[in-house]
PDB file of N, CA and C in Angstrom:
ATOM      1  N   UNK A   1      -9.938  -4.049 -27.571  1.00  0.00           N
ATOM      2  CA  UNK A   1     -10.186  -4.983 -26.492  1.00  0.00           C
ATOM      3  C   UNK A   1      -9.011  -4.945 -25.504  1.00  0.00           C
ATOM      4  N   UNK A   2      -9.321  -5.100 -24.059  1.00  0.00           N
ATOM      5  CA  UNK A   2      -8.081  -4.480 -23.008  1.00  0.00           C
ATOM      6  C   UNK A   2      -8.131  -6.169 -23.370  1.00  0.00           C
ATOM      7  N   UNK A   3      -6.665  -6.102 -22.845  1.00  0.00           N
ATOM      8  CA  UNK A   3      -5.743  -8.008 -22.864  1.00  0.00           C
ATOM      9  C   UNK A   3      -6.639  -7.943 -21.121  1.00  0.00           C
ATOM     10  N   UNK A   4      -6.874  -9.547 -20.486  1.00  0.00           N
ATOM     11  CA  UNK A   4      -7.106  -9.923 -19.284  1.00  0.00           C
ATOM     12  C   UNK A   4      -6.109  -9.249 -18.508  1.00  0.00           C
ATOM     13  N   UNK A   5      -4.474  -9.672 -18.412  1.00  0.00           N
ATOM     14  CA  UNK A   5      -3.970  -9.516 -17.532  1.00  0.00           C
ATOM     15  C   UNK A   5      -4.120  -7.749 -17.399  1.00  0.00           C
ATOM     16  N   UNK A   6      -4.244  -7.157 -17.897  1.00  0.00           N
ATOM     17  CA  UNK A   6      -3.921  -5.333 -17.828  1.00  0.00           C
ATOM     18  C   UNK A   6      -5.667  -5.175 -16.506  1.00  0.00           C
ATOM     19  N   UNK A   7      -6.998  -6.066 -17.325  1.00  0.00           N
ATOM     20  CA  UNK A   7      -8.296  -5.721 -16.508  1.00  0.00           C
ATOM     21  C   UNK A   7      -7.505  -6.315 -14.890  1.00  0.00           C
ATOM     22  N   UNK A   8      -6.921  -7.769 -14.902  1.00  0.00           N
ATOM     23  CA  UNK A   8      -6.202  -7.684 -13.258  1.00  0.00           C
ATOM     24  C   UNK A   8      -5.429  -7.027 -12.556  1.00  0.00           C
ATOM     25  N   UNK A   9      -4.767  -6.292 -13.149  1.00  0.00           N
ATOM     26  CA  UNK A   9      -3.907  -5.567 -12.886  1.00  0.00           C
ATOM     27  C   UNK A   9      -4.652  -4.206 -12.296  1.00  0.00           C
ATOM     28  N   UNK A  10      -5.551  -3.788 -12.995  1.00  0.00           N
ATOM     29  CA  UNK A  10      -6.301  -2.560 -12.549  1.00  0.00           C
ATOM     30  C   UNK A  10      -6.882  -2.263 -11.450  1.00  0.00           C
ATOM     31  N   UNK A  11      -7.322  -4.188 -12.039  1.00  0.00           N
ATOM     32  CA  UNK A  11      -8.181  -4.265 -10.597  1.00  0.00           C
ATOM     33  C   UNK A  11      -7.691  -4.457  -9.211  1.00  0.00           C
ATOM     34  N   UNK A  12      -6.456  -5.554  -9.257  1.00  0.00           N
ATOM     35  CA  UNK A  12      -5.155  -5.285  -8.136  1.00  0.00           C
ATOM     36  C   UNK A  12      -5.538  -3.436  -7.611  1.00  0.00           C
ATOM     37  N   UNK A  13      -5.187  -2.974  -8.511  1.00  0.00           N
ATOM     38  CA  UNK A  13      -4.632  -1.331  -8.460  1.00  0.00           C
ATOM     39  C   UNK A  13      -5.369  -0.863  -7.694  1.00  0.00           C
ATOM     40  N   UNK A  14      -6.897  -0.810  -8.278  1.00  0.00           N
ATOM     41  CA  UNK A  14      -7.755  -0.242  -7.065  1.00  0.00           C
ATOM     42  C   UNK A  14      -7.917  -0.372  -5.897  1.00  0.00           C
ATOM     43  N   UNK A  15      -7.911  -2.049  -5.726  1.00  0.00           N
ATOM     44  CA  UNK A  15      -8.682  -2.527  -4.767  1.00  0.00           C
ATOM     45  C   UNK A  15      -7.338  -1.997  -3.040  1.00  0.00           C
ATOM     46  N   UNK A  16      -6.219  -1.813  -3.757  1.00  0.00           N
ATOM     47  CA  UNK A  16      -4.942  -1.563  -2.977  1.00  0.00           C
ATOM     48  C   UNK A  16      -5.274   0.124  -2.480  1.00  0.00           C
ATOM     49  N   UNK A  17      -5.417   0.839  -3.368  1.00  0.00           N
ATOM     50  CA  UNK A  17      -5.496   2.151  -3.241  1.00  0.00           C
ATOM     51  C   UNK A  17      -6.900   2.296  -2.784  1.00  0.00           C
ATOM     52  N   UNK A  18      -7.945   1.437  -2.903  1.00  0.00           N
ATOM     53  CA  UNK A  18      -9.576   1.559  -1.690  1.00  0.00           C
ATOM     54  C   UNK A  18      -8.601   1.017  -0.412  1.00  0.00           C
ATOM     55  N   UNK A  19      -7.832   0.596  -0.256  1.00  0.00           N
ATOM     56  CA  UNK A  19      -7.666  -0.243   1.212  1.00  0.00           C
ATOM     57  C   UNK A  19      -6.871   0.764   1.840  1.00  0.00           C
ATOM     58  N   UNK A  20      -5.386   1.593   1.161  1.00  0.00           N
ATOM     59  CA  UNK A  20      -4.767   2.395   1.902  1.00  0.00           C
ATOM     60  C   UNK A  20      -5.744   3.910   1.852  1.00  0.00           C
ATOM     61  N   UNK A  21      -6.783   4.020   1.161  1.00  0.00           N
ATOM     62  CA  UNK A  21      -7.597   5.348   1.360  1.00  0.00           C
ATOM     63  C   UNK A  21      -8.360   5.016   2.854  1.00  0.00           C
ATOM     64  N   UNK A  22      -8.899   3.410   3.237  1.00  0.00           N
ATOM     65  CA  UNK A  22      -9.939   3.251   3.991  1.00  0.00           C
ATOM     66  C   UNK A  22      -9.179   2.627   5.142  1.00  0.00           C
ATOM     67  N   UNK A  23      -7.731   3.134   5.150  1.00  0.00           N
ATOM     68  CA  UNK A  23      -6.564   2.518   6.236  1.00  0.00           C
ATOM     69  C   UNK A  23      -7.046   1.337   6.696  1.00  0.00           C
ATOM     70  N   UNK A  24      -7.066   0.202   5.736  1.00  0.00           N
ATOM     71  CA  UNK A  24      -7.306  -1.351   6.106  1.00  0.00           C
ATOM     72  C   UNK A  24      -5.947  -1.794   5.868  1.00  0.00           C
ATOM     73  N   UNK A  25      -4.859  -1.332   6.708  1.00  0.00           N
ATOM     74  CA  UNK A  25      -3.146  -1.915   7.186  1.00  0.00           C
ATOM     75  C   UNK A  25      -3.558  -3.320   6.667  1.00  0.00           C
ATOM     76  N   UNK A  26      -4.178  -4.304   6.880  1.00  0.00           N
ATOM     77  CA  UNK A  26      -3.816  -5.666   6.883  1.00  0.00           C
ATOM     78  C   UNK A  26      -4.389  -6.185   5.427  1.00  0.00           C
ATOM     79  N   UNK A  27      -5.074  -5.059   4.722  1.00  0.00           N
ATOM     80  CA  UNK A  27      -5.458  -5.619   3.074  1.00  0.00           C
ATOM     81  C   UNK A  27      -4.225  -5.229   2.628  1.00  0.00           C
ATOM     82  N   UNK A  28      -3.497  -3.438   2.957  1.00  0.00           N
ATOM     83  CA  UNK A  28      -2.730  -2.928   2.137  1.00  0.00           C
ATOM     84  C   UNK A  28      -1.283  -3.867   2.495  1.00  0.00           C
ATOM     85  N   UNK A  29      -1.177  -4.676   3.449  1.00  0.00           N
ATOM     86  CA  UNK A  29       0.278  -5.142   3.632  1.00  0.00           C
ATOM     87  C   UNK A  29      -0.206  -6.827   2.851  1.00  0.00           C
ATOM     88  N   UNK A  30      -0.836  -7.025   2.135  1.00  0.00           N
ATOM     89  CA  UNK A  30      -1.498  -8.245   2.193  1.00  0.00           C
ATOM     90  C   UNK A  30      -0.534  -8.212   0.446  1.00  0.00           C
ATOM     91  N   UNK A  31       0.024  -7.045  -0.557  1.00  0.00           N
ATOM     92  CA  UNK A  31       0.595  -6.840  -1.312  1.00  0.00           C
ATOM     93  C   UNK A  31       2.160  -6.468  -1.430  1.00  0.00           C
ATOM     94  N   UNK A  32       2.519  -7.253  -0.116  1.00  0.00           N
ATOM     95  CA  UNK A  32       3.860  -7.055   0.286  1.00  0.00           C
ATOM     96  C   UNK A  32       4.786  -8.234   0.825  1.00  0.00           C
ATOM     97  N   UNK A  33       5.878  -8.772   0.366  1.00  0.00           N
ATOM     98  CA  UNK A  33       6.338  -9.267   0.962  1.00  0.00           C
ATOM     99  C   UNK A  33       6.666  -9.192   2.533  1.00  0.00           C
ATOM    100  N   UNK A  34       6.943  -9.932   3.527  1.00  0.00           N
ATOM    101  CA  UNK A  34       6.832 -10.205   4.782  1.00  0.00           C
ATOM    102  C   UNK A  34       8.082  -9.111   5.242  1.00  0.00           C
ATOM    103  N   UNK A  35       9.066  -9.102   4.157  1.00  0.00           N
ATOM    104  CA  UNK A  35      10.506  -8.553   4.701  1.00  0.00           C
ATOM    105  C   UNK A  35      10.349  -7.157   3.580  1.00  0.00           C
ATOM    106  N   UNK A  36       9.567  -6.819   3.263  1.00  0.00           N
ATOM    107  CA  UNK A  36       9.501  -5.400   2.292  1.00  0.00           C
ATOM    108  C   UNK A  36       9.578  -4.382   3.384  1.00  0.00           C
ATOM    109  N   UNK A  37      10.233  -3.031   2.028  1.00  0.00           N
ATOM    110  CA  UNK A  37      10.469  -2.112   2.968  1.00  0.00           C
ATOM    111  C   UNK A  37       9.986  -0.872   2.330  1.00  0.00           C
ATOM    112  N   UNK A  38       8.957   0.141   2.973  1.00  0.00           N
ATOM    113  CA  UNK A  38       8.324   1.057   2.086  1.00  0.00           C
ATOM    114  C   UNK A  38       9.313   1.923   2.456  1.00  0.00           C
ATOM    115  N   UNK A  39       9.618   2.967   0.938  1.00  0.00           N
ATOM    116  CA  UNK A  39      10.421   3.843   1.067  1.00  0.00           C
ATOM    117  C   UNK A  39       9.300   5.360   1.372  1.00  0.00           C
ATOM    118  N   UNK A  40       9.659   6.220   2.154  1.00  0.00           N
ATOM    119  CA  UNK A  40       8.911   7.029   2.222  1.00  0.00           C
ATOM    120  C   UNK A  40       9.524   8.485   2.120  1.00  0.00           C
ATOM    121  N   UNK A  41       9.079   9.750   2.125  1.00  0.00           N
ATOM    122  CA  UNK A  41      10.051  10.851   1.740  1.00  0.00           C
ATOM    123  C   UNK A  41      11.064  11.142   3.484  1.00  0.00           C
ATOM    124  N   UNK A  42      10.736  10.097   4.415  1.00  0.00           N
ATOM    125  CA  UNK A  42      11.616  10.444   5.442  1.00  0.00           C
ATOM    126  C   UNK A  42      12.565   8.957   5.462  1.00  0.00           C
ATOM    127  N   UNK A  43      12.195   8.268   4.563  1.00  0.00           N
ATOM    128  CA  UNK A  43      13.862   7.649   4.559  1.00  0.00           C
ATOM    129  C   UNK A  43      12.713   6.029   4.480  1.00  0.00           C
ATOM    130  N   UNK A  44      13.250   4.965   4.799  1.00  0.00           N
ATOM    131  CA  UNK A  44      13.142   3.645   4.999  1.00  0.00           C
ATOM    132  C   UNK A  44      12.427   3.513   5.790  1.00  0.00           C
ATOM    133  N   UNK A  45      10.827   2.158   5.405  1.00  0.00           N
ATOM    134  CA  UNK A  45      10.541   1.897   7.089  1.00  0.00           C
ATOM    135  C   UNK A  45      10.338   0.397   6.887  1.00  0.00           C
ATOM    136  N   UNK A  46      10.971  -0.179   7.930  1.00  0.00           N
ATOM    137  CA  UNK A  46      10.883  -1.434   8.172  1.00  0.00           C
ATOM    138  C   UNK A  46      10.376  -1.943   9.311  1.00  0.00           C
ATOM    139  N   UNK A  47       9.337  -1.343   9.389  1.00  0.00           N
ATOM    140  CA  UNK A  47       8.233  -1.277  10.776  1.00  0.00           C
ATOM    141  C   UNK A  47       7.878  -2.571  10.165  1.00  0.00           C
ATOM    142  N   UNK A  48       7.586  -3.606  11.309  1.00  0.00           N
ATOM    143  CA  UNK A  48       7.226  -5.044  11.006  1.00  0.00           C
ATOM    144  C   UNK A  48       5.784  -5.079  11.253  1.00  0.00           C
ATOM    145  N   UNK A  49       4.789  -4.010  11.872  1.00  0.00           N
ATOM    146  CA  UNK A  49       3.577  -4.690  12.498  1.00  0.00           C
ATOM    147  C   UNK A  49       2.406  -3.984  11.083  1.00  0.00           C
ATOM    148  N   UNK A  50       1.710  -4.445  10.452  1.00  0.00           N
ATOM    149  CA  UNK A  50       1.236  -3.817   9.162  1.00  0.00           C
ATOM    150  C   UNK A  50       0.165  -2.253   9.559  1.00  0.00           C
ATOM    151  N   UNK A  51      -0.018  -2.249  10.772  1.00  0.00           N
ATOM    152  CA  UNK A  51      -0.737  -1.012  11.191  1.00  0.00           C
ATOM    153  C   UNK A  51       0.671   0.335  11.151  1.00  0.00           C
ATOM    154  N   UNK A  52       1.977  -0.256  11.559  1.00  0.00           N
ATOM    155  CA  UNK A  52       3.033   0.417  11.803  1.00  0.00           C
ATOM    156  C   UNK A  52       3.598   1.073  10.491  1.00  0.00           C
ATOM    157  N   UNK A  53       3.227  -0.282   9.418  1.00  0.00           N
ATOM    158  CA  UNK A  53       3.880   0.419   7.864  1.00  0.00           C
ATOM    159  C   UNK A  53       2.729   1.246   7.396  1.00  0.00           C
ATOM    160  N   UNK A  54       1.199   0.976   7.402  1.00  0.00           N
ATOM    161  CA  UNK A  54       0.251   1.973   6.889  1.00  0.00           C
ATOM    162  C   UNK A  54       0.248   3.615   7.899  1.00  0.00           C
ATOM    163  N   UNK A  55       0.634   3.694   8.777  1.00  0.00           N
ATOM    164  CA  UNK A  55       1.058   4.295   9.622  1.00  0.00           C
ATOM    165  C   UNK A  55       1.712   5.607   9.095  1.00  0.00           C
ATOM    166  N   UNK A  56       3.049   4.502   9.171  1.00  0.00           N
ATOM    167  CA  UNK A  56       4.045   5.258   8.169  1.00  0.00           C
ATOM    168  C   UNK A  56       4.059   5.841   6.702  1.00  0.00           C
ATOM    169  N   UNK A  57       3.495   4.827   5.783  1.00  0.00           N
ATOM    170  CA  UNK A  57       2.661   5.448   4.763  1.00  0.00           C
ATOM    171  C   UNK A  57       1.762   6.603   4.624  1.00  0.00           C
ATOM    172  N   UNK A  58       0.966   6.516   5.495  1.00  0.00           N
ATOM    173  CA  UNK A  58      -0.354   7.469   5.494  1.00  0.00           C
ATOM    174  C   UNK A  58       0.410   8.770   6.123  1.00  0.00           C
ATOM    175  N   UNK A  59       0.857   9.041   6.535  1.00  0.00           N
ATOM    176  CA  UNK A  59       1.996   9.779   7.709  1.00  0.00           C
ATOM    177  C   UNK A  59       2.747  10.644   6.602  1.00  0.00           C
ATOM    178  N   UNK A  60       3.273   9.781   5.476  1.00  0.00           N
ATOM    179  CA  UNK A  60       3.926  11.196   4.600  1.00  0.00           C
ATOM    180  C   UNK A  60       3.608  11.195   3.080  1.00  0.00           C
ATOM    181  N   UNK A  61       3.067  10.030   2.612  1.00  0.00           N
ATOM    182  CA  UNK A  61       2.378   9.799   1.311  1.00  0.00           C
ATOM    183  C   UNK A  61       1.344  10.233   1.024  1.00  0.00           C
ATOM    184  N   UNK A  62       0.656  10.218   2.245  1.00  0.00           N
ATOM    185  CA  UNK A  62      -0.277   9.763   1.820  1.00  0.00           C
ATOM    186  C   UNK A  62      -1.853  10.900   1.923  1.00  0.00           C
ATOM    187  N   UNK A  63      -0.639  11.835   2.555  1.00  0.00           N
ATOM    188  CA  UNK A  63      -1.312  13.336   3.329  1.00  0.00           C
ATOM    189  C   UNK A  63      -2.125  14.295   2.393  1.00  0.00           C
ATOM    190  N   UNK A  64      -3.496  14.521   2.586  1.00  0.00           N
ATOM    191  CA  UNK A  64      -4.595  15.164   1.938  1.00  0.00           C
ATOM    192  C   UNK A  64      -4.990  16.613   2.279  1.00  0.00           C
ATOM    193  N   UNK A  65      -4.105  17.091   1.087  1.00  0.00           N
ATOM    194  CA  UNK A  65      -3.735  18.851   1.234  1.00  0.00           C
ATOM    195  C   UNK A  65      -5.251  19.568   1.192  1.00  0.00           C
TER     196      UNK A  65
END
């Protein structure tokens, strides 16, 4: 039997990774503190506007070889 918190957790998991696949910036920043800072392979971004951090995300993470 999975424990509850692990089935929320999953489900967190997905529902984050459907939002940055379907670039919905304002679900995927909706799991972030206001002052968070995504690290990305070109350094720090502390882009404040949530289209600016999925942006940045999708930009070097997130790239579909």
């Amino acid at each position: 039997m999975i424990p509850d918190a692990t089935k929320r957790t999953e489900a967190a998991l997905k529902r984050h990774v459907a939002a940055i696949m379907a670039g919905d910036a304002d679900s995927v920043m909706r799991n972030f503190a206001d002052d968070a800072v995504v690290y990305t392979s070109e350094g720090p971004s502390t882009d404040r506007t949530p289209s600016e951090r999925i942006s940045s995300l999708s930009s070097t993470t997130l790239q579909r070889g």
